[in-house]
N, C-alpha and C. Protein backbone atom coordinates (compact mmCIF):
# COMPACT_ATOMS: atom_id res chain seq x y z
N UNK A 1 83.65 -42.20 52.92
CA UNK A 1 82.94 -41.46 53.95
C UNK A 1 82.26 -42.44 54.89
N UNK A 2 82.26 -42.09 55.95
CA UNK A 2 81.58 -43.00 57.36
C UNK A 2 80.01 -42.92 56.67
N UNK A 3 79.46 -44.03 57.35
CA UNK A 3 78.11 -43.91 57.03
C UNK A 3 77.46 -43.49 58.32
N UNK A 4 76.74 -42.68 58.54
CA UNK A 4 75.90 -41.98 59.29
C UNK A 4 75.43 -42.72 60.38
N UNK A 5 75.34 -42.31 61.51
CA UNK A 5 74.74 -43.43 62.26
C UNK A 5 73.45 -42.24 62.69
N UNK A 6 72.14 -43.61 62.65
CA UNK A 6 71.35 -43.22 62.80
C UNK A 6 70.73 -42.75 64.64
N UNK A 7 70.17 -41.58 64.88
CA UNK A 7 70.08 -41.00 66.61
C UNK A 7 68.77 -40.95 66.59
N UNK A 8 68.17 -41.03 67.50
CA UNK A 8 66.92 -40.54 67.90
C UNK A 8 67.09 -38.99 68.45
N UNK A 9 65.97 -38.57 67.62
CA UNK A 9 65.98 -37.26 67.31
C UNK A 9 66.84 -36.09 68.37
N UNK A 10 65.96 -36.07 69.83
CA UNK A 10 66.72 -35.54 70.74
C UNK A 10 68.02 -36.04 70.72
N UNK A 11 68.39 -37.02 70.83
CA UNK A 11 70.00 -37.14 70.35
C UNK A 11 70.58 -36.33 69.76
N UNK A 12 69.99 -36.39 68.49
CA UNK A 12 70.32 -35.79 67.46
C UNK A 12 71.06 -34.15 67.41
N UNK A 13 70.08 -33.81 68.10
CA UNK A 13 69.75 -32.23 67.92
C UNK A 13 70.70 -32.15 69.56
N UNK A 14 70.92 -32.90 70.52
CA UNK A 14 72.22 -32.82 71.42
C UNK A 14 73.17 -32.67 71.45
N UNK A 15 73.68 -33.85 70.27
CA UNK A 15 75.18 -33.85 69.38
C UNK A 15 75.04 -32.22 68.76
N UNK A 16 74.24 -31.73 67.91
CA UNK A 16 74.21 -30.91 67.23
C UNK A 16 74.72 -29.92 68.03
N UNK A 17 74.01 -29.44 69.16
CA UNK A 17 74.22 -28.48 70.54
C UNK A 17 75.19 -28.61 70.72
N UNK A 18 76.23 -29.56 71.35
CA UNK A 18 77.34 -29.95 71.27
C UNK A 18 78.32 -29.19 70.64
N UNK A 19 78.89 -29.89 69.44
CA UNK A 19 79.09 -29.37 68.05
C UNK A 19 79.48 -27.58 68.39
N UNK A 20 78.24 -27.03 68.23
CA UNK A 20 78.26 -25.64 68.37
C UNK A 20 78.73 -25.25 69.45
N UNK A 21 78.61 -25.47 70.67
CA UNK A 21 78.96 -25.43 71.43
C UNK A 21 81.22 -24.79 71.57
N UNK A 22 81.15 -26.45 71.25
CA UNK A 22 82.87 -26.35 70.80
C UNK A 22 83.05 -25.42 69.78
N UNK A 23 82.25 -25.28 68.75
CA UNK A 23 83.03 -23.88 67.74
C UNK A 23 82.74 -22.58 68.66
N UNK A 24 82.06 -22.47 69.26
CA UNK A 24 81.60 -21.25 70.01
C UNK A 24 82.58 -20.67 70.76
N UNK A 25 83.20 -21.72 71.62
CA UNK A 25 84.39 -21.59 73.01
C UNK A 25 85.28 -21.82 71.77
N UNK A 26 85.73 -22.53 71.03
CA UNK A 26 86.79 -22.07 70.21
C UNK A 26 87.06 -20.73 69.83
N UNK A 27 86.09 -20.31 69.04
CA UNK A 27 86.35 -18.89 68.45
C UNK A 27 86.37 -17.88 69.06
N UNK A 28 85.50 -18.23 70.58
CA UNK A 28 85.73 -17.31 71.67
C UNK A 28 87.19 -17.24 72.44
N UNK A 29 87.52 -18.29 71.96
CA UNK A 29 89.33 -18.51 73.08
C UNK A 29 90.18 -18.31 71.86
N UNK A 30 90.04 -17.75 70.44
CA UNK A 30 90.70 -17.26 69.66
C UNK A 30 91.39 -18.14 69.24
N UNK A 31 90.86 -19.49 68.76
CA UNK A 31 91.75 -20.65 68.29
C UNK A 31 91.26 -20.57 67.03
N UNK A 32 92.11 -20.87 66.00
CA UNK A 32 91.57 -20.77 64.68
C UNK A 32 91.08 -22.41 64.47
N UNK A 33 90.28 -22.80 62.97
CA UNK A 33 90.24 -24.02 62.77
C UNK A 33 91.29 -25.13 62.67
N UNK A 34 92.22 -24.24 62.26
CA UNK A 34 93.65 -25.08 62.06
C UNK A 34 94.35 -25.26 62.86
N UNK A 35 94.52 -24.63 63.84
CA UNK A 35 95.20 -24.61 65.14
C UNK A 35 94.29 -25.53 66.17
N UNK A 36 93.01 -25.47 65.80
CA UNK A 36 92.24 -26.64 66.67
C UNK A 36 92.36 -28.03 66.45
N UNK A 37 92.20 -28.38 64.64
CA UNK A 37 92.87 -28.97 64.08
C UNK A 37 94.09 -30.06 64.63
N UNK A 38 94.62 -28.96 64.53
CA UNK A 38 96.59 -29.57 64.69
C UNK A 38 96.83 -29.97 66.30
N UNK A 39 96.08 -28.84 67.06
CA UNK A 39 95.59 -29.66 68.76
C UNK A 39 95.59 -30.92 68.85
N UNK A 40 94.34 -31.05 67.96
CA UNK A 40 93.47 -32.23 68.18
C UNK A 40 93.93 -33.38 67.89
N UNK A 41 95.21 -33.19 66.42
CA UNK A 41 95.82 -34.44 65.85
C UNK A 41 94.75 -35.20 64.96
N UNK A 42 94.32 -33.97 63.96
CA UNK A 42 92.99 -34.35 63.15
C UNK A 42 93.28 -33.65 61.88
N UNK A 43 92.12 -33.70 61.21
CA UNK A 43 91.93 -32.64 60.13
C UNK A 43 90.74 -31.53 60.17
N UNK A 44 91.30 -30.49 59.22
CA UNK A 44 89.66 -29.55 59.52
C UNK A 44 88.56 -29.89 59.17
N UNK A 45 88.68 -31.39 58.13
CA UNK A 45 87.24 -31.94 57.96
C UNK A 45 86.63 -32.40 59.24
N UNK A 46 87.27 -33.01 59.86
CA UNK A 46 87.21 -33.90 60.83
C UNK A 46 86.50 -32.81 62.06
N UNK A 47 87.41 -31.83 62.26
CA UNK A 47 86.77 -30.91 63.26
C UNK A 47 85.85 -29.91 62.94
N UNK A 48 85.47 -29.84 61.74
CA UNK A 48 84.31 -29.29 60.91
C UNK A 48 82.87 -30.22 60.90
N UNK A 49 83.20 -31.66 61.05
CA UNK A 49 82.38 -32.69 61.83
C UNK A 49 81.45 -32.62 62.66
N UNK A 50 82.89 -32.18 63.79
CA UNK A 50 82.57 -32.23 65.65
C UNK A 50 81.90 -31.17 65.31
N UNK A 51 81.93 -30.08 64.93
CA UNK A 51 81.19 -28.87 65.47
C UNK A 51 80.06 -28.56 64.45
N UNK A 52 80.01 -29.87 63.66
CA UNK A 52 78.59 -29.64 63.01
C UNK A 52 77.78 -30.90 63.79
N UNK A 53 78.33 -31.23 65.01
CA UNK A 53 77.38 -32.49 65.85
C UNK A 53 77.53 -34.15 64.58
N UNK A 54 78.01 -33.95 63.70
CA UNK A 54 77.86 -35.22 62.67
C UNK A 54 78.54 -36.77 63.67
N UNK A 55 77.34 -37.16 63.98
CA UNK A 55 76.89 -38.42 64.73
C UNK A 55 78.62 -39.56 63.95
N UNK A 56 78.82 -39.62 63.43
CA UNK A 56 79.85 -41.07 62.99
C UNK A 56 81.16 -40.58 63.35
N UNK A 57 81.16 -39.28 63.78
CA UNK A 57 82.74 -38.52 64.31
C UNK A 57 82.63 -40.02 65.30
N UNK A 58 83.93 -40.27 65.57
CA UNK A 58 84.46 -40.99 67.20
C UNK A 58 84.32 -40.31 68.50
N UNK A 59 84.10 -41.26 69.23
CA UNK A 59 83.43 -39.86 70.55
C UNK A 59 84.97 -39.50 71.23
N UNK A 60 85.73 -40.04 70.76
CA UNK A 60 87.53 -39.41 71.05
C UNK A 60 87.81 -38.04 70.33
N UNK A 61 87.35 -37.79 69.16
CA UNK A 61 87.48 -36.46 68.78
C UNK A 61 86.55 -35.29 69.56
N UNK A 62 85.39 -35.54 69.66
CA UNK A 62 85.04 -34.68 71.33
C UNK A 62 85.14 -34.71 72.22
N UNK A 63 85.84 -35.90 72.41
CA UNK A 63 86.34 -35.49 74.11
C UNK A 63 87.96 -34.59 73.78
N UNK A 64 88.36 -35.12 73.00
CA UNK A 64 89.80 -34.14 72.30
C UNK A 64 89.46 -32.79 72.75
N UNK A 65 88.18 -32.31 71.64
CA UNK A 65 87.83 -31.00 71.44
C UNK A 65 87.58 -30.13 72.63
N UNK A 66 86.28 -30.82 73.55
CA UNK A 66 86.60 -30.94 74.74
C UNK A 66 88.00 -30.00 75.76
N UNK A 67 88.74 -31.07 75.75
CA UNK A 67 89.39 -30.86 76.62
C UNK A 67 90.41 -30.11 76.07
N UNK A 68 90.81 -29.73 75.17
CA UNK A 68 91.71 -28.63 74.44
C UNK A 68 91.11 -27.50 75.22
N UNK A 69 89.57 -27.32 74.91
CA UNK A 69 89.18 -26.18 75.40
C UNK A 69 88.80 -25.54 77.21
N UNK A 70 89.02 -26.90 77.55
CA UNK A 70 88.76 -27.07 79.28
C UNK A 70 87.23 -27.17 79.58
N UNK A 71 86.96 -28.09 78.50
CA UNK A 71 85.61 -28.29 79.14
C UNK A 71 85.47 -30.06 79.28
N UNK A 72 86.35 -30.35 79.62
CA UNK A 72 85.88 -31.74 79.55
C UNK A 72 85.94 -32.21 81.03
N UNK A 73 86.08 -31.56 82.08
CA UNK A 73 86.40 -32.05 83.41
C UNK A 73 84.47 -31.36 83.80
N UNK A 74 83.99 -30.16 83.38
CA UNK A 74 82.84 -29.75 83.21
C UNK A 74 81.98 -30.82 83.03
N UNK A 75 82.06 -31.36 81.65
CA UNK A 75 81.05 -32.29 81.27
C UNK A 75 81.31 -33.74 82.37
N UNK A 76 82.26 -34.03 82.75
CA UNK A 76 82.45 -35.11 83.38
C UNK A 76 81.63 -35.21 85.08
N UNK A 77 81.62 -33.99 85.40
CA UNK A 77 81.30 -32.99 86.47
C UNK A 77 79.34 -33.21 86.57
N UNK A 78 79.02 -33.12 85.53
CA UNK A 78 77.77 -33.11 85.09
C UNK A 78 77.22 -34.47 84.94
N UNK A 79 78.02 -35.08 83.98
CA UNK A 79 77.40 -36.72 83.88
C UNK A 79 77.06 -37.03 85.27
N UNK A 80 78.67 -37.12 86.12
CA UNK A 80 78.82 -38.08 87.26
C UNK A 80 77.70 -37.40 87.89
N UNK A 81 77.28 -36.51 88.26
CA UNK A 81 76.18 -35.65 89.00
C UNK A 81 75.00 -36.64 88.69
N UNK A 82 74.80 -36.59 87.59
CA UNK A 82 73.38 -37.56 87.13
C UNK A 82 73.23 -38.72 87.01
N UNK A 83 74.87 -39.14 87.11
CA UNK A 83 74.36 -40.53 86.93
C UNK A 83 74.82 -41.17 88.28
N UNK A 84 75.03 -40.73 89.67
CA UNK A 84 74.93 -40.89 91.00
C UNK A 84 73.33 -40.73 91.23
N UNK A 85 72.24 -39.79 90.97
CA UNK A 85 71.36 -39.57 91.06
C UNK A 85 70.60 -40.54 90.45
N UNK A 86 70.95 -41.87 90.18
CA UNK A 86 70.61 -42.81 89.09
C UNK A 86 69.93 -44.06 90.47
């Protein structure tokens, strides 16, 4: 098992938001775990991970998750917004 990487708290609880987030629009777009899964080119541990926010996932399996679901041009949309405002 990965060892945990340690977040500062708001982090923390971001990833977590996150996480839920993607099971949310999953189950709302009627994708099962396994079929998200097999998308993703993962396992259901793995995407049981992402959508529990667990910090040592690779940040390639949420952007995967992400963009399976069409939210990753969204989030990209958002960063670049803020970080022009930089």
């Amino acid at each position: 098992m990965k060892k945990q990487i340690s977040l500062p708290t708001q982090s923390e609880i971001a990833l977590q938001n996150l996480g839920k987030l993607i099971k949310t629009v999953r189950i709302r777009q009627g994708i099962t775990a396994t079929a998200m899964a097999e998308l993703m080119d993962t396992t259901r541990v793995t995407l049981g991970s992402v959508e529990k926010g667990v910090s040592s996932v690779s940040i390639g399996n949420y952007i995967k998750a992400l963009s399976i679901l069409g939210l990753d041009l969204k989030l990209f949309d958002v960063l670049e917004e803020k970080l022009t405002g930089l």
